[in-house]
Protein backbone atom coordinates (compact mmCIF):
# COMPACT_ATOMS: atom_id res chain seq x y z
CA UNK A 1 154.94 43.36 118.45
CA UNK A 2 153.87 40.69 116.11
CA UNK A 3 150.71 41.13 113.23
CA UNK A 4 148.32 39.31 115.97
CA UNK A 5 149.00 41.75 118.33
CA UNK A 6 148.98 44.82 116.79
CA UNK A 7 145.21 43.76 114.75
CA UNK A 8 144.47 43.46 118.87
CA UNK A 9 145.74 46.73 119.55
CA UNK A 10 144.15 48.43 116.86
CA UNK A 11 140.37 46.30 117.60
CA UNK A 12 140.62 47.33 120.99
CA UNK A 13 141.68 51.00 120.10
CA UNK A 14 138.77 50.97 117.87
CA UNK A 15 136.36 49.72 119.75
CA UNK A 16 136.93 52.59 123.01
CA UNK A 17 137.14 55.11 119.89
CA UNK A 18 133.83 53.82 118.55
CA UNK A 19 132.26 53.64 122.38
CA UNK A 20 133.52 57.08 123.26
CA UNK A 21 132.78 58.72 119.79
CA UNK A 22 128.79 57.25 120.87
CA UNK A 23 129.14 58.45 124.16
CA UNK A 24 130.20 61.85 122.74
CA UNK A 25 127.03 61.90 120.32
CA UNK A 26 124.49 60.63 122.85
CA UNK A 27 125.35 63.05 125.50
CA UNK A 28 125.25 66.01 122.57
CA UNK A 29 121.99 64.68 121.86
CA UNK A 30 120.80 64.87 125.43
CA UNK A 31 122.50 68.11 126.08
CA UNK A 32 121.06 69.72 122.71
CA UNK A 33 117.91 68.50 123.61
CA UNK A 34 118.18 70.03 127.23
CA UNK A 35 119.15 73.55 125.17
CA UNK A 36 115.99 73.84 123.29
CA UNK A 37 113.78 72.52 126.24
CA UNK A 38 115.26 75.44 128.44
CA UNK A 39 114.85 78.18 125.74
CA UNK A 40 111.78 77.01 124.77
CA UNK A 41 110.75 77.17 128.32
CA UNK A 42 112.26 80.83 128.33
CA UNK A 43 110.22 81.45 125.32
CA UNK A 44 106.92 80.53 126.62
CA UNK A 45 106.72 82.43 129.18
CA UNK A 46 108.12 85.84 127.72
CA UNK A 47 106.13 89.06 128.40
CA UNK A 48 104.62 89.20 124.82
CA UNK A 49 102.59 92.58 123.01
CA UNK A 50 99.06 92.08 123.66
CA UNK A 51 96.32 93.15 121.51
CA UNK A 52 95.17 96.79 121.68
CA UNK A 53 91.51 96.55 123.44
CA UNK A 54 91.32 99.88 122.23
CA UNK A 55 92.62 99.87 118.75
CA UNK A 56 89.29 99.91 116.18
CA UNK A 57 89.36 96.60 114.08
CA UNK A 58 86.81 98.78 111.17
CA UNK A 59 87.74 101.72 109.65
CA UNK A 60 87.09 103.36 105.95
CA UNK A 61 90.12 105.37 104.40
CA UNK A 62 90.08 107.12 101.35
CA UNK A 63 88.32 110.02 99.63
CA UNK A 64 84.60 109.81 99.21
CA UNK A 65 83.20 109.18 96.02
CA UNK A 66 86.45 106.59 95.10
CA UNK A 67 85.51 103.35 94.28
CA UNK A 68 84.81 100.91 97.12
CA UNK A 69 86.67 98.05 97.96
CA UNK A 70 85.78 95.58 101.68
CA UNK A 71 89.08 94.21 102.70
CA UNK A 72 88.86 91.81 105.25
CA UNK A 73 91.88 90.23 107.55
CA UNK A 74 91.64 86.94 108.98
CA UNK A 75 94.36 85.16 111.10
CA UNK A 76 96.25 85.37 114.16
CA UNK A 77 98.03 88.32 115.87
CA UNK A 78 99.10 89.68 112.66
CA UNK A 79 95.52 90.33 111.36
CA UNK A 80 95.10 92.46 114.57
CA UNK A 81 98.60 95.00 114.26
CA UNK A 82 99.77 93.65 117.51
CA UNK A 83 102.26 94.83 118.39
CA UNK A 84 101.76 98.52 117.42
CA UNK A 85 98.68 100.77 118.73
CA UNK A 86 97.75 103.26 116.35
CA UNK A 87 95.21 101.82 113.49
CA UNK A 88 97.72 103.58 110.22
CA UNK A 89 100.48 101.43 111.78
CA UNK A 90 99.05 98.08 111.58
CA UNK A 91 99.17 95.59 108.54
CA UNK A 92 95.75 96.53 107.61
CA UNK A 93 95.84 100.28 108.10
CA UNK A 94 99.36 100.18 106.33
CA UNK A 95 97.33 98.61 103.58
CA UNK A 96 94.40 100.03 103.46
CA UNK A 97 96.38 103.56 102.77
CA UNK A 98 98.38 102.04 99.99
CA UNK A 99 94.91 101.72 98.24
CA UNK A 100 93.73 104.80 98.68
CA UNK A 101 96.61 106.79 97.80
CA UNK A 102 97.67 104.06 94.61
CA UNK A 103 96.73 105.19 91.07
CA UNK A 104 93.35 103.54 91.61
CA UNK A 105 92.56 105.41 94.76
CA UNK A 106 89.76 102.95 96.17
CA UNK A 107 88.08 104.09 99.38
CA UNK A 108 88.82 100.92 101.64
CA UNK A 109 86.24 99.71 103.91
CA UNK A 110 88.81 97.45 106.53
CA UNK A 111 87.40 94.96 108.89
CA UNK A 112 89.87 92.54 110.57
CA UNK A 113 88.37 88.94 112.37
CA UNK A 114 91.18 87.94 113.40
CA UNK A 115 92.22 86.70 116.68
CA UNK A 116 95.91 86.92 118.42
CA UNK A 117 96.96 83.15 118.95
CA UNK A 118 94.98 81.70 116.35
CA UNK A 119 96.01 78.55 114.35
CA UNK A 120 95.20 77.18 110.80
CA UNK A 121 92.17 75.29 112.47
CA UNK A 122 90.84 78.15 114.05
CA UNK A 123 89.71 79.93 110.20
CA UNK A 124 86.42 78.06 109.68
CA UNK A 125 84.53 80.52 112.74
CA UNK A 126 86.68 83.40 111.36
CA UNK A 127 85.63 82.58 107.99
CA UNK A 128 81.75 82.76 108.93
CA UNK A 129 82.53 86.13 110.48
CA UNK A 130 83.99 87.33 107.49
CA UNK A 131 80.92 86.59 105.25
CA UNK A 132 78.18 87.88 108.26
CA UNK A 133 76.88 91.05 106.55
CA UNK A 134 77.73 92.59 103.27
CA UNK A 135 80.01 90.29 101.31
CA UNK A 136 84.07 91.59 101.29
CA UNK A 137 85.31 91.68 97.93
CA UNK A 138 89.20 90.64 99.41
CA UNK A 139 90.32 88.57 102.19
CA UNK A 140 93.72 88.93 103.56
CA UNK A 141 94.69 85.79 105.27
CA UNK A 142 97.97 85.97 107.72
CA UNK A 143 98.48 82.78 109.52
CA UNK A 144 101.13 79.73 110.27
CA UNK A 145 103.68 81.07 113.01
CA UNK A 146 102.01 79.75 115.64
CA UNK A 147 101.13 76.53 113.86
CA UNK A 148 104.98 76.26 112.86
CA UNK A 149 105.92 77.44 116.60
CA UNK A 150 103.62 74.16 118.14
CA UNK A 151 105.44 72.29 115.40
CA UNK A 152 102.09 71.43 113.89
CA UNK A 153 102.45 68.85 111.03
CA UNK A 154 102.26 71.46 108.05
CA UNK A 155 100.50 69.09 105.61
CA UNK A 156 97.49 69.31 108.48
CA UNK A 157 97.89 73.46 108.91
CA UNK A 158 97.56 73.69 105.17
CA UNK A 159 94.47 71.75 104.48
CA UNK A 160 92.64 74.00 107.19
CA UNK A 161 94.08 76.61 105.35
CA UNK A 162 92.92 75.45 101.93
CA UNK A 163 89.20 74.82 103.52
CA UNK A 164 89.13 78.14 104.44
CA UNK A 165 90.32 79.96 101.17
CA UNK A 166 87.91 77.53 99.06
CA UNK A 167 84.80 78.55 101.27
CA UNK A 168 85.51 81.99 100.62
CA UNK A 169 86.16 81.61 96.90
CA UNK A 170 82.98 79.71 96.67
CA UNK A 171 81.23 82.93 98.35
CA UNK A 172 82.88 84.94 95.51
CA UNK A 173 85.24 86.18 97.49
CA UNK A 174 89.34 87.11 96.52
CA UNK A 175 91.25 85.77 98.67
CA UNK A 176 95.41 86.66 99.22
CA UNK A 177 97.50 84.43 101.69
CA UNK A 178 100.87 86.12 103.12
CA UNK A 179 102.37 82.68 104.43
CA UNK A 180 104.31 82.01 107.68
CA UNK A 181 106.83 84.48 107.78
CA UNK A 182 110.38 83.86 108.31
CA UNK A 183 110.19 82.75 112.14
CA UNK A 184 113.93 82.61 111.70
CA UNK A 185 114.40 86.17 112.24
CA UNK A 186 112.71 86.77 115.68
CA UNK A 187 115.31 87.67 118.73
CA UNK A 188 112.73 86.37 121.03
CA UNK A 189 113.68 82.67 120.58
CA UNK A 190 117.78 82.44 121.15
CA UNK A 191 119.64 80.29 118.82
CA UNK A 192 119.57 77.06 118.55
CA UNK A 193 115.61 77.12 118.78
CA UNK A 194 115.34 80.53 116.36
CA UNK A 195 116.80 77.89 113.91
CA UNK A 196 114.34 75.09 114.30
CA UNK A 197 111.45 77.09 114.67
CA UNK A 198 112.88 78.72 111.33
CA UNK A 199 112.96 75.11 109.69
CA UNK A 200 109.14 74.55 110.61
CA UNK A 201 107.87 77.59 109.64
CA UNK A 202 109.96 77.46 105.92
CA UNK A 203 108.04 73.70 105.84
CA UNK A 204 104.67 75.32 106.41
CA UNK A 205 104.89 78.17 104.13
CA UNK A 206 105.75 75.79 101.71
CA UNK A 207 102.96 73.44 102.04
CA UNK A 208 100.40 76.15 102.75
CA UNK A 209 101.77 77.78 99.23
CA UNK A 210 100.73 74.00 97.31
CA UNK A 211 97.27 74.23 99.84
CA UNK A 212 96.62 77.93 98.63
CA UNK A 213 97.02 77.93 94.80
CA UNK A 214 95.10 74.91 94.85
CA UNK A 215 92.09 76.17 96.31
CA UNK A 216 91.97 78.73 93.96
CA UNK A 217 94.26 81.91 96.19
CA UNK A 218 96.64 83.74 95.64
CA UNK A 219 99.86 83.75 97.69
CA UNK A 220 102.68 86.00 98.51
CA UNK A 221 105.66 83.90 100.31
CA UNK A 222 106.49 87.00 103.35
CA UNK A 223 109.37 84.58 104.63
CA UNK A 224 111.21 84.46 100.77
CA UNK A 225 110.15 88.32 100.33
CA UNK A 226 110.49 90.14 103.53
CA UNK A 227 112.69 87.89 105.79
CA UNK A 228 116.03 88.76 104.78
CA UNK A 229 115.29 92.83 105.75
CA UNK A 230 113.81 91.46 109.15
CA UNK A 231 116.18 89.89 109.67
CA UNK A 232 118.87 92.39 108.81
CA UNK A 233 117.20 95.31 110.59
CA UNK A 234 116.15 94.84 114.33
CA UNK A 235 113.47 97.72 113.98
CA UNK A 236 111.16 95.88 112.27
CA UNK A 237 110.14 93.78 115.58
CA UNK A 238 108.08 95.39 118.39
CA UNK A 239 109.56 95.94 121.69
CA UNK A 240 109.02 91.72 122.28
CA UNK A 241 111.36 90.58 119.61
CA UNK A 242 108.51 88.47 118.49
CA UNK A 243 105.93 90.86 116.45
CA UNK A 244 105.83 93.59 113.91
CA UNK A 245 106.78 96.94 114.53
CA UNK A 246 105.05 99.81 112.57
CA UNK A 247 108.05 99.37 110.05
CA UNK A 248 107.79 95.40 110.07
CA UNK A 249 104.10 95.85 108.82
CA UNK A 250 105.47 98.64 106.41
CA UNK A 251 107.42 95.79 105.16
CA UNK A 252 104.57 93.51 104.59
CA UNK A 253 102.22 95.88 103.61
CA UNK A 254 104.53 96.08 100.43
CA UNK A 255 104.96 92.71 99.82
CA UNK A 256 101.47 91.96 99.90
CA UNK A 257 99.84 95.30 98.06
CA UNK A 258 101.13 93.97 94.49
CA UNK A 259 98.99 90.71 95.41
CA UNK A 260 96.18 92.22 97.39
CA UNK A 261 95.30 95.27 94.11
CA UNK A 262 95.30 92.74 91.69
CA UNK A 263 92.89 90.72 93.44
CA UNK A 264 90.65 94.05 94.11
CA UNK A 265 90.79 94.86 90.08
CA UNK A 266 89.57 91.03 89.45
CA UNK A 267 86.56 91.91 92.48
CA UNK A 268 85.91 95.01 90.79
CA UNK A 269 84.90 93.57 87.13
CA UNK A 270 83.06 91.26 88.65
């Protein structure tokens, strides 16, 4: 075979290499893309934990006489303890113990306005039931899975956010955001999608972090903090795979109580 022939040979071999090697990648494309479209569809319509109709959203725990502290919860499911049904198992009850029984001991007055499905937009009308009545002293804000799970642009999620935090600052108000938690560790959502949605929500938490100091909030990061025992131990999801258990919230009730006493100490000298 002479040089002309063989730089034919080796073209052509090329060339059905190249075609095949696009071939290949197009129809993984297609086929990946037909993965997470099926187990997103399997996702959506799972049999999720509903809120409890019956579980009281106010509550004060604590010994009489301590000093007083209004916590407040805004947000989506989270805010609410979906996914368990007694009041001491939910973030807020969880909470709202650690405070009373800390060195402190405050008598907690807990109120929760949040509502199961909410999004970053939906905080303005939670935000003007928060501040109907006597003014809290903390707000607890929990919000951003289901923003990150409707792959919401995060940059948008996070200046609702920041609206939100800076209206309740500017009603003197202390306000502590546990960011989107690490989506990555739900067993509702099979791989691939647990992956993805776990890339969105690490982009939101990250941009409602930037949103949350600069508002003038405090944050605590559940996905960096929490994540890797959630995702270790299968207990701390509810029977969906999706929400807290009563030792989930455990887990974020610790995270969050170094953030949440400091900010009732600043209400307190106030």
């Amino acid at each position: 075979m002479n040089e002309r022939s063989e730089r034919g040979v080796i073209s052509g071999l090329a060339g059905r290499l190249g075609r095949a090697t696009a071939f290949s990648l197009l129809a993984g494309t297609v086929g990946g893309a037909a993965v997470l479209a099926g187990e997103a569809f399997v996702a959506r319509h799972r049999r999720y934990a509903q809120p409890e109709l019956g579980l009281a959203l106010r509550a004060t725990i604590g010994r009489a006489g301590a000093p007083p502290l209004r916590l407040v919860l805004l947000g989506d499911s989270s805010a609410l303890g979906v996914g368990v049904d007694r009041l001491e198992d939910t973030i807020g009850g969880q909470l709202a113990n650690l405070l009373a029984e800390g060195p402190t001991g405050r008598r907690v007055h807990l109120s929760s306005v949040g509502v199961s499905g909410s999004r970053s937009t939906d905080l303005a009308t939670q935000v003007a039931r928060a501040l109907l009545g006597e003014r809290p002293d903390v707000a607890l804000i929990l919000i951003g899975a289901n923003d990150a799970t409707g792959l919401r642009r995060p940059v948008d999620a996070a200046a609702y956010l920041a609206a939100a935090v800076h209206r309740l600052r500017e009603a003197r108000v202390e306000v502590v955001v546990g960011t989107c938690p690490d989506l990555g560790a739900v067993r509702a959502i099979a791989p691939p999608l647990r992956q993805v949605v776990g890339w969105s929500g690490r982009r939101m938490a990250r941009a409602q972090t930037t949103a949350v100091l600069d508002a003038g909030g405090s944050v605590v990061d559940l996905g960096t903090e929490t994540g890797p025992v959630f995702r270790a131990d299968a207990g701390t999801l509810c029977h969906d795979g999706f929400h807290p258990s009563a030792d989930g919230y455990r887990v974020w009730a610790h995270a969050l109580l170094p953030a949440v006493a400091a900010a009732a100490t600043v209400a307190t000298r106030r």
